[in-house]
PDB file of N, CA and C in Angstrom:
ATOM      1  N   UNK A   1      14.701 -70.816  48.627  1.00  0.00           N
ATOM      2  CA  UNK A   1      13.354 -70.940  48.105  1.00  0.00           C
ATOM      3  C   UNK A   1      12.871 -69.564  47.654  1.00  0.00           C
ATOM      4  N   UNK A   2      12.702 -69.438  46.323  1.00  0.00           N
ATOM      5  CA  UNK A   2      11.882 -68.121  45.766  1.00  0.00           C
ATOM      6  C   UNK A   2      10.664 -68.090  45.910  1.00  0.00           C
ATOM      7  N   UNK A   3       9.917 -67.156  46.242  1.00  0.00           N
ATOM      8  CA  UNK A   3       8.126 -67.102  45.893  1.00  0.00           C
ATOM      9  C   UNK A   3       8.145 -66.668  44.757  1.00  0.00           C
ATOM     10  N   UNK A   4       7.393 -67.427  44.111  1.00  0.00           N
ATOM     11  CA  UNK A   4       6.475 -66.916  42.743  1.00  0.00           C
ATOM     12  C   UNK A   4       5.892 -65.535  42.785  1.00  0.00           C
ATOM     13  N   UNK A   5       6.221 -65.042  41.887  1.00  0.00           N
ATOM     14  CA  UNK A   5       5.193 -63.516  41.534  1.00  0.00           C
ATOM     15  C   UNK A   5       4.068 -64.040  40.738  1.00  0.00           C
ATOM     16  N   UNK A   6       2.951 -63.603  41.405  1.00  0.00           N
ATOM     17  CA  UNK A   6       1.158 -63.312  40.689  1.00  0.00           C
ATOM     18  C   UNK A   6       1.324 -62.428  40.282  1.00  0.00           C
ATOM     19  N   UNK A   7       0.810 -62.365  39.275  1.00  0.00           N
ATOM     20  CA  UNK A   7       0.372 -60.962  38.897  1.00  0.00           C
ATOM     21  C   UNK A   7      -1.333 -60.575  39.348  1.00  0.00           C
ATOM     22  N   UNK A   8      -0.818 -59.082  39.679  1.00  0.00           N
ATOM     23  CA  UNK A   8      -2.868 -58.869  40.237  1.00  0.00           C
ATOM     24  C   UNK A   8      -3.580 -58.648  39.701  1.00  0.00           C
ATOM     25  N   UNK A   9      -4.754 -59.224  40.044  1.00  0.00           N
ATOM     26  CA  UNK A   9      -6.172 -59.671  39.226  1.00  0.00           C
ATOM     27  C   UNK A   9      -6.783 -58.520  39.207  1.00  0.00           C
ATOM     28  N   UNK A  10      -7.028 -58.006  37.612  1.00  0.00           N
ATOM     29  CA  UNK A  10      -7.440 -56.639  37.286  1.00  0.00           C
ATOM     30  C   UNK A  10      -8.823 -56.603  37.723  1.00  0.00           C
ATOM     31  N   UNK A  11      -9.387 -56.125  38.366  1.00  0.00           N
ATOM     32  CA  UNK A  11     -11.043 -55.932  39.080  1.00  0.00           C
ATOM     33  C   UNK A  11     -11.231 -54.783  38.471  1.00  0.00           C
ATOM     34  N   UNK A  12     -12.677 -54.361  38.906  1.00  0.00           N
ATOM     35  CA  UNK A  12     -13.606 -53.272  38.609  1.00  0.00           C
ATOM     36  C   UNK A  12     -14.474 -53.130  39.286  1.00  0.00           C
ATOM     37  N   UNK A  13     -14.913 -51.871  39.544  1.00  0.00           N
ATOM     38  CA  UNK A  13     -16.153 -51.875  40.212  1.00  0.00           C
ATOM     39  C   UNK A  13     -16.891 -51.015  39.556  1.00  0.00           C
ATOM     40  N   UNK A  14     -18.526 -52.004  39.712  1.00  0.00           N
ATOM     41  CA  UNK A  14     -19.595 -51.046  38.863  1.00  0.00           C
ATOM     42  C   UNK A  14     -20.221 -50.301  39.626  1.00  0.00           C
ATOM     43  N   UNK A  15     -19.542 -48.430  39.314  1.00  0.00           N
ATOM     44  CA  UNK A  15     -20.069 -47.610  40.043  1.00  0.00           C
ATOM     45  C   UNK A  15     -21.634 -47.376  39.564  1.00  0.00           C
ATOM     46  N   UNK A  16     -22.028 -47.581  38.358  1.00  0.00           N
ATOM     47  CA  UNK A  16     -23.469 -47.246  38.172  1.00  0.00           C
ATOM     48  C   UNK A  16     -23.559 -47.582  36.347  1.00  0.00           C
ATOM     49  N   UNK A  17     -24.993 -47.544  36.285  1.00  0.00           N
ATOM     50  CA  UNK A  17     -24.922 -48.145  34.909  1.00  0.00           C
ATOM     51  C   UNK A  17     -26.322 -47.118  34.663  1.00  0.00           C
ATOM     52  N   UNK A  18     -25.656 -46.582  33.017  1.00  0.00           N
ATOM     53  CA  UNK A  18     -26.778 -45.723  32.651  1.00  0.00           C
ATOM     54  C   UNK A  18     -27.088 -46.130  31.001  1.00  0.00           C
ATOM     55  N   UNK A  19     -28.608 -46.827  31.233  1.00  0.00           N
ATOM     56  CA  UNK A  19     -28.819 -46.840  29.702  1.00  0.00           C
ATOM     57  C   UNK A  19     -28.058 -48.134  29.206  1.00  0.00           C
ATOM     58  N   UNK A  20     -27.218 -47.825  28.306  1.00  0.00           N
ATOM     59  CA  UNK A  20     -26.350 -49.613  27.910  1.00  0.00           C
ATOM     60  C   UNK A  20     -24.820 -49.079  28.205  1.00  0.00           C
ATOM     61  N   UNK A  21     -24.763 -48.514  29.012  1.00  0.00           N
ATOM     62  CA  UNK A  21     -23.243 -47.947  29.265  1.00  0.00           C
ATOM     63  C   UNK A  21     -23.195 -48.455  30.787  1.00  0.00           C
ATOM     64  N   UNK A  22     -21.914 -49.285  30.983  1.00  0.00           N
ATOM     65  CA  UNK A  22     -21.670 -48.966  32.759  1.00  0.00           C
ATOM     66  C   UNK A  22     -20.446 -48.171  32.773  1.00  0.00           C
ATOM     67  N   UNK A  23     -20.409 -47.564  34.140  1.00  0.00           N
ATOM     68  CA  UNK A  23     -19.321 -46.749  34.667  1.00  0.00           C
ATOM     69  C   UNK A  23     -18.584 -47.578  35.823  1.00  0.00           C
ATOM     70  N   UNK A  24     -17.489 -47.987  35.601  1.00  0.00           N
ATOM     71  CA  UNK A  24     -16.481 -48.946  36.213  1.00  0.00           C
ATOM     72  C   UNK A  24     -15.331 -47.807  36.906  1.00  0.00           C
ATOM     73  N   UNK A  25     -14.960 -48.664  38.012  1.00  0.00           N
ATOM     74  CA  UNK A  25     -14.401 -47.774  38.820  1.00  0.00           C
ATOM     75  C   UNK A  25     -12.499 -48.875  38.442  1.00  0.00           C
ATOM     76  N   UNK A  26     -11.860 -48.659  38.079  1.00  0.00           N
ATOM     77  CA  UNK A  26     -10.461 -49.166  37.790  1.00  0.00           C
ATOM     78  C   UNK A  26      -9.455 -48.453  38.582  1.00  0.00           C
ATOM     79  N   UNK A  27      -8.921 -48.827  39.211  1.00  0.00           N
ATOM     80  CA  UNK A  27      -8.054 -48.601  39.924  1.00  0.00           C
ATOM     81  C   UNK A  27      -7.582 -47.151  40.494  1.00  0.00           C
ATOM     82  N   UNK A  28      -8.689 -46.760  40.442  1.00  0.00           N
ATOM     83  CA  UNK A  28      -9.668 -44.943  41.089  1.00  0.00           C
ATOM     84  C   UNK A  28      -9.917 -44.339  40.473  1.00  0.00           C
ATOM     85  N   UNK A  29      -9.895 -45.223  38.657  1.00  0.00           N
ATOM     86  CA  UNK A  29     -10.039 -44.257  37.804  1.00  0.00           C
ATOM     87  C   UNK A  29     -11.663 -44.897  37.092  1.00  0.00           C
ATOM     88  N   UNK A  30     -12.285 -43.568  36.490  1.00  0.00           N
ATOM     89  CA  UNK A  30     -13.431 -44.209  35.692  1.00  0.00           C
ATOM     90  C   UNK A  30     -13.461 -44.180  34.773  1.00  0.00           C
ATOM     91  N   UNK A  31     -13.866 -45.687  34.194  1.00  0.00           N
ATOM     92  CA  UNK A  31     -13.903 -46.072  32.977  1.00  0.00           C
ATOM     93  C   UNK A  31     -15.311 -46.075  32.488  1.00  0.00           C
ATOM     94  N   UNK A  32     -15.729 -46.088  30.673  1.00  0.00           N
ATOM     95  CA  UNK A  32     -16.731 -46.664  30.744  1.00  0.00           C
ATOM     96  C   UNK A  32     -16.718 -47.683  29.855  1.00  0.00           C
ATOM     97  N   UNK A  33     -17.847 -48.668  29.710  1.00  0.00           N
ATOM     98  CA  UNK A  33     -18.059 -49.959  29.175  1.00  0.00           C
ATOM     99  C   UNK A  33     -19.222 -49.919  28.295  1.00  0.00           C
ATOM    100  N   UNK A  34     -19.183 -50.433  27.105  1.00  0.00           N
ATOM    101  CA  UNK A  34     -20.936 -51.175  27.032  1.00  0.00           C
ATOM    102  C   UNK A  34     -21.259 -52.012  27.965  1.00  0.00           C
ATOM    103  N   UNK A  35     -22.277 -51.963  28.280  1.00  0.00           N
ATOM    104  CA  UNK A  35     -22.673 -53.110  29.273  1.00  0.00           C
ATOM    105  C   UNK A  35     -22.562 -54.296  28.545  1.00  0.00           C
ATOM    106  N   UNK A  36     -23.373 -54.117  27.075  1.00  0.00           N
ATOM    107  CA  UNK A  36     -23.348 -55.537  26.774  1.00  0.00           C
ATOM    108  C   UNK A  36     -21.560 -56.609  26.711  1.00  0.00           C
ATOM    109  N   UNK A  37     -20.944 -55.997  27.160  1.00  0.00           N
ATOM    110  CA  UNK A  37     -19.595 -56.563  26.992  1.00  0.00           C
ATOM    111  C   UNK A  37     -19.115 -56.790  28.694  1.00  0.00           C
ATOM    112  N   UNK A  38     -19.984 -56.994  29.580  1.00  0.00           N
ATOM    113  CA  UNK A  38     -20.038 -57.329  30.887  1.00  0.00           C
ATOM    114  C   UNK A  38     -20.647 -58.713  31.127  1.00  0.00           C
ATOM    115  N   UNK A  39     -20.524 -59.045  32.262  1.00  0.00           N
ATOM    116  CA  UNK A  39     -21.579 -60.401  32.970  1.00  0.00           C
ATOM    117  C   UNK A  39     -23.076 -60.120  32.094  1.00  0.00           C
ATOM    118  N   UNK A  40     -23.930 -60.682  32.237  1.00  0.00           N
ATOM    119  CA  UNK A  40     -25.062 -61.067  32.011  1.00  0.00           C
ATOM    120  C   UNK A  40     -25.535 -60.635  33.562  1.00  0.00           C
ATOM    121  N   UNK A  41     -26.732 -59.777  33.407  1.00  0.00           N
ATOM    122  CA  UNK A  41     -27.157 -59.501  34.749  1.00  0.00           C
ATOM    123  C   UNK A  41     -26.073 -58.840  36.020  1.00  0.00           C
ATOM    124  N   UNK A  42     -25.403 -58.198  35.112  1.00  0.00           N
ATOM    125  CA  UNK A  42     -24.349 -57.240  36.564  1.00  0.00           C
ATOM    126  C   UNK A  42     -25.072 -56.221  36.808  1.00  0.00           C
ATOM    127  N   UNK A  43     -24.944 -55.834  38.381  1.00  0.00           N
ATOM    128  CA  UNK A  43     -25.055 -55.081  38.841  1.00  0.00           C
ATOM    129  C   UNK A  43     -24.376 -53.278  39.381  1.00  0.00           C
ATOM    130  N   UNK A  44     -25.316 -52.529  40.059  1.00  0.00           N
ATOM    131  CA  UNK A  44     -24.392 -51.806  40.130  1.00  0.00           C
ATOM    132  C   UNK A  44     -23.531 -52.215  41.934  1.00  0.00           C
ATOM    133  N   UNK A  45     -22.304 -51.935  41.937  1.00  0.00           N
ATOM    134  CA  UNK A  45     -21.746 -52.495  43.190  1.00  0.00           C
ATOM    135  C   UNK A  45     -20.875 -53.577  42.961  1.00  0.00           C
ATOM    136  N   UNK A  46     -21.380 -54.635  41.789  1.00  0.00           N
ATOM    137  CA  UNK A  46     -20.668 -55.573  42.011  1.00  0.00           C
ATOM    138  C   UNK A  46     -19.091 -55.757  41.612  1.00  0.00           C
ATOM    139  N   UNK A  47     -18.517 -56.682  41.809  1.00  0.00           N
ATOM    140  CA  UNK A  47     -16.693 -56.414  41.372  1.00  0.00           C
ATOM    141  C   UNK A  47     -16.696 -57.045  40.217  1.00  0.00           C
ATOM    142  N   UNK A  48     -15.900 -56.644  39.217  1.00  0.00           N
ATOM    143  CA  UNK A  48     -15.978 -57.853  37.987  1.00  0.00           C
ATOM    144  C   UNK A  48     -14.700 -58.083  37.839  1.00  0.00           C
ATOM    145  N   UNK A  49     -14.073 -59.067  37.781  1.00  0.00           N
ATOM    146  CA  UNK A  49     -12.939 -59.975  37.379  1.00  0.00           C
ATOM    147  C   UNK A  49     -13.011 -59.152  35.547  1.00  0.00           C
ATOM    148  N   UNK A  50     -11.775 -58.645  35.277  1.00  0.00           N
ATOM    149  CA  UNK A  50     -12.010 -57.982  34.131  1.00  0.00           C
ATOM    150  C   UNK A  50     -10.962 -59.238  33.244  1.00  0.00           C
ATOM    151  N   UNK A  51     -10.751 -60.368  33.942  1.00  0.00           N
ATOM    152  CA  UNK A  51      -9.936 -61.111  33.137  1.00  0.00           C
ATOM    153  C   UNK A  51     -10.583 -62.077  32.593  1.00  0.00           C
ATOM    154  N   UNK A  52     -11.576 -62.887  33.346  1.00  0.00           N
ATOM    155  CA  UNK A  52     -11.824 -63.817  33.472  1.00  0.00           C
ATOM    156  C   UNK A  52     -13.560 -63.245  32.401  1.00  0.00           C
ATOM    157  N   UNK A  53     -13.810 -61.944  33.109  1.00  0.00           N
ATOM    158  CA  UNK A  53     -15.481 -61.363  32.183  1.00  0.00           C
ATOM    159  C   UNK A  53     -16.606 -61.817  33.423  1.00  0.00           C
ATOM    160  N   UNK A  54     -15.950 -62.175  34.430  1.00  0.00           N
ATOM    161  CA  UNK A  54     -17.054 -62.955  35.449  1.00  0.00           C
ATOM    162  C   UNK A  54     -17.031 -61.542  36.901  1.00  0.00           C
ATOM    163  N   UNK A  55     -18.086 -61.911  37.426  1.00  0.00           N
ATOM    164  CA  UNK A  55     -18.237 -60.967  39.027  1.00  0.00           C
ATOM    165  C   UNK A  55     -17.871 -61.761  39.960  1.00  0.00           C
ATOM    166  N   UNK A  56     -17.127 -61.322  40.453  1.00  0.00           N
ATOM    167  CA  UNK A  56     -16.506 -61.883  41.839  1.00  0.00           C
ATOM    168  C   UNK A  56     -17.451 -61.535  42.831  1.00  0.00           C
ATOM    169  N   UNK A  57     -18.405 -62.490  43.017  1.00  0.00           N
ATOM    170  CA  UNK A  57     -19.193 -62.766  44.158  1.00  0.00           C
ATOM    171  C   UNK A  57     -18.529 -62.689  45.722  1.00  0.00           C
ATOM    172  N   UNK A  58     -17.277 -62.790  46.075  1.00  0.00           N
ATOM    173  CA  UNK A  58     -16.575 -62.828  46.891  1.00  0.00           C
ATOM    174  C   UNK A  58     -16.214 -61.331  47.209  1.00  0.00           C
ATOM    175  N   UNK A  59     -15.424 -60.706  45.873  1.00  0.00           N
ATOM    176  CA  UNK A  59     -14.872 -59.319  46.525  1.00  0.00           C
ATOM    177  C   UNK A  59     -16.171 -58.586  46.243  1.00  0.00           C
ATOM    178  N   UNK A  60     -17.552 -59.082  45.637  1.00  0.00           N
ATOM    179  CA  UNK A  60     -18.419 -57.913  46.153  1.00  0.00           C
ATOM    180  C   UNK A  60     -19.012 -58.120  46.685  1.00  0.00           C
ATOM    181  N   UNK A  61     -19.513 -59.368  47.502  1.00  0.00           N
ATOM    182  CA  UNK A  61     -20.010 -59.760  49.217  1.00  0.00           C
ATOM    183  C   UNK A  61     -18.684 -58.797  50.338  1.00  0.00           C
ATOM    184  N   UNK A  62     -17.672 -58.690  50.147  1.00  0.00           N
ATOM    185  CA  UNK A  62     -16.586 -58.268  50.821  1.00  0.00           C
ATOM    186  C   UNK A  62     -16.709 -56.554  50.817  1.00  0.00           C
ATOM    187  N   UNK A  63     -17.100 -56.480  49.876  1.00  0.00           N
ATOM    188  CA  UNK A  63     -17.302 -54.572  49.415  1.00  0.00           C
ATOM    189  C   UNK A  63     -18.539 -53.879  50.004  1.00  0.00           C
ATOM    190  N   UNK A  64     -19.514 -54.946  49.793  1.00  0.00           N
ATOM    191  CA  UNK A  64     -20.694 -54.443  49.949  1.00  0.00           C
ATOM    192  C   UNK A  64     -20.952 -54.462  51.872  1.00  0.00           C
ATOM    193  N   UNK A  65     -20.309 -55.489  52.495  1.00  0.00           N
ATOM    194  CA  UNK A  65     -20.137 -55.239  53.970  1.00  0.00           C
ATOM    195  C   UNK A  65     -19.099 -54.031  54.497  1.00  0.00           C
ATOM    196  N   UNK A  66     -17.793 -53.830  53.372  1.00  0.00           N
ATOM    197  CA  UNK A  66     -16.892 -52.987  53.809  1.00  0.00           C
ATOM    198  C   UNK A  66     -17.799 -51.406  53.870  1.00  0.00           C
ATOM    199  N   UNK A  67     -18.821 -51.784  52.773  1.00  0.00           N
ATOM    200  CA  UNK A  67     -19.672 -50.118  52.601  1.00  0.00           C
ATOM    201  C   UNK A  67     -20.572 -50.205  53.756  1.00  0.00           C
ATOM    202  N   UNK A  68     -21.345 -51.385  54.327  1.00  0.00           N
ATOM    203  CA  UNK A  68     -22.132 -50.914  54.932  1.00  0.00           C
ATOM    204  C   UNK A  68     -21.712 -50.401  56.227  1.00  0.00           C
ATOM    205  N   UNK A  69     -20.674 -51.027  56.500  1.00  0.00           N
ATOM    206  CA  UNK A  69     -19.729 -50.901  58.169  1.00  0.00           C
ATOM    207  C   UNK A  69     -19.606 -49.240  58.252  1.00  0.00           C
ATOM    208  N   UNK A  70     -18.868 -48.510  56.850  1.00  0.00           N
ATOM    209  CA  UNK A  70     -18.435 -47.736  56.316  1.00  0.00           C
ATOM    210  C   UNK A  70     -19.695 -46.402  56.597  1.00  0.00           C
ATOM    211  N   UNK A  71     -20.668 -46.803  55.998  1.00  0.00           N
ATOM    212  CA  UNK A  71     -22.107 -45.933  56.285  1.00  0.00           C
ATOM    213  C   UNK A  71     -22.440 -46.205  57.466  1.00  0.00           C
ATOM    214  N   UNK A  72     -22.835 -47.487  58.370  1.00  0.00           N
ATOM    215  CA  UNK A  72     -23.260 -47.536  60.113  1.00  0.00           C
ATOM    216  C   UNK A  72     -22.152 -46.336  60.792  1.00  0.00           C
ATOM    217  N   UNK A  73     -21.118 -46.810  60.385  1.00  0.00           N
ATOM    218  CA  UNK A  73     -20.134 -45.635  61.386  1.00  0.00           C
ATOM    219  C   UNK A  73     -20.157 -43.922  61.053  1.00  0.00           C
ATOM    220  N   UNK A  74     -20.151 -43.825  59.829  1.00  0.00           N
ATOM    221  CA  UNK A  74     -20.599 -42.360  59.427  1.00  0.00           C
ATOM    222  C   UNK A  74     -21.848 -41.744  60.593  1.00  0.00           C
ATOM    223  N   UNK A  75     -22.988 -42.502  60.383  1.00  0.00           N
ATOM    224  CA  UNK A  75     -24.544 -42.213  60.648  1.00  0.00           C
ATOM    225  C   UNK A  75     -23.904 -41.902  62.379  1.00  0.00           C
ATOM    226  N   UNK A  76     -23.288 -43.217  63.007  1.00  0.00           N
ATOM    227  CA  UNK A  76     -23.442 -42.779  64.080  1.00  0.00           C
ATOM    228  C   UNK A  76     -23.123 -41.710  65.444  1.00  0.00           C
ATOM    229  N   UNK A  77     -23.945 -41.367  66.263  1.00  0.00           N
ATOM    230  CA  UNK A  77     -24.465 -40.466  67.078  1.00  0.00           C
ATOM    231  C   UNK A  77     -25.179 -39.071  66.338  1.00  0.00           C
ATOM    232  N   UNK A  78     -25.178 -39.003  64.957  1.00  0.00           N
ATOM    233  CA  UNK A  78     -26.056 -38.419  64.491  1.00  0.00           C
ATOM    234  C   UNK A  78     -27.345 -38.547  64.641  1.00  0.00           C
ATOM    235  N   UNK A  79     -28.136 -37.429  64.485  1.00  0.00           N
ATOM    236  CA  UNK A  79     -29.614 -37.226  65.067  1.00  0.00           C
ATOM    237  C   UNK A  79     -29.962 -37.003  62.981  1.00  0.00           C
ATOM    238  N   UNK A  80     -31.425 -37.152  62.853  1.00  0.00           N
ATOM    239  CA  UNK A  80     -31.891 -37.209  61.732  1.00  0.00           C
ATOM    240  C   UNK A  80     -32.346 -35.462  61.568  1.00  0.00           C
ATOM    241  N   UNK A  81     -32.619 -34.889  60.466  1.00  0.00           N
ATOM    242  CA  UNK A  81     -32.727 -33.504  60.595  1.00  0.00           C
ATOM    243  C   UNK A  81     -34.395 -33.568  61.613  1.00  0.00           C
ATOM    244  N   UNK A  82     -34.321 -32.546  62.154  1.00  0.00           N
ATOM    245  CA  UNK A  82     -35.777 -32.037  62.684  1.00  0.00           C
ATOM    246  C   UNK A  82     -36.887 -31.282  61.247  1.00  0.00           C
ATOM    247  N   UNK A  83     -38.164 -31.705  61.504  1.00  0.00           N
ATOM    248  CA  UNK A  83     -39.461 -31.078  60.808  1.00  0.00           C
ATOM    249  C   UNK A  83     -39.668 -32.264  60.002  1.00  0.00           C
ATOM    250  N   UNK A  84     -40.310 -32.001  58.706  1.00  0.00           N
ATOM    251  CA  UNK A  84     -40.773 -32.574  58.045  1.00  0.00           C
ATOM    252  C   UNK A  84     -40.703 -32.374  57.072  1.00  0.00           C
ATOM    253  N   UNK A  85     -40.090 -33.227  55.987  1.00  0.00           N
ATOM    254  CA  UNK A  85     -40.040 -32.969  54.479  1.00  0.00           C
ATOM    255  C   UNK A  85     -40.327 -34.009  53.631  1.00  0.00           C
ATOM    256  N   UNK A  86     -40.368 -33.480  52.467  1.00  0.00           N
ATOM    257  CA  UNK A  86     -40.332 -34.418  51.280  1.00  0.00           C
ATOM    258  C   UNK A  86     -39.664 -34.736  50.718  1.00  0.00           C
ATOM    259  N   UNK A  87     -39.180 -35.770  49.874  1.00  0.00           N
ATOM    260  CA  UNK A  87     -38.044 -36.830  49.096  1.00  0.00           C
ATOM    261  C   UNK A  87     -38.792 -36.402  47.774  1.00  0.00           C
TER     262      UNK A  87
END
């Protein structure tokens, strides 16, 4: 019995979007896009299926917990700076 070869599903991630340009993260490399040649209403964060033109709601529900786990563990036993400042 052989297994079938898939081939892997080209993703992206939208590191940030400036203006009508997004910046896509490809396989650690950055790309950029018109936006208008994306989903309708993408975000920044989300994964886009670069085959299909759709966001994978799945691998960026999956990303967006892998980041937050990712930031809780950084932060912790850290103390916040002392005094008072402004943002």
């Amino acid at each position: 019995m052989t297994k079938k070869k898939t081939k892997p599903r080209s993703r992206a991630t939208v590191d940030r979007i400036e203006d009508d340009v997004a910046v896509l993260v490809v396989d650690g490399q950055q790309v950029t896009r018109a936006l208008g040649t994306l989903p309708s209403g993408v975000r920044e964060g989300d994964v886009v299926d670069l085959e299909t033109g759709t966001v994978d709601a799945e691998a960026t529900e999956a990303l967006r917990v892998e980041v937050r786990a990712a930031r809780e563990q950084a932060m912790r036993g850290k103390k916040p700076p002392a005094g008072d400042f402004d943002l």
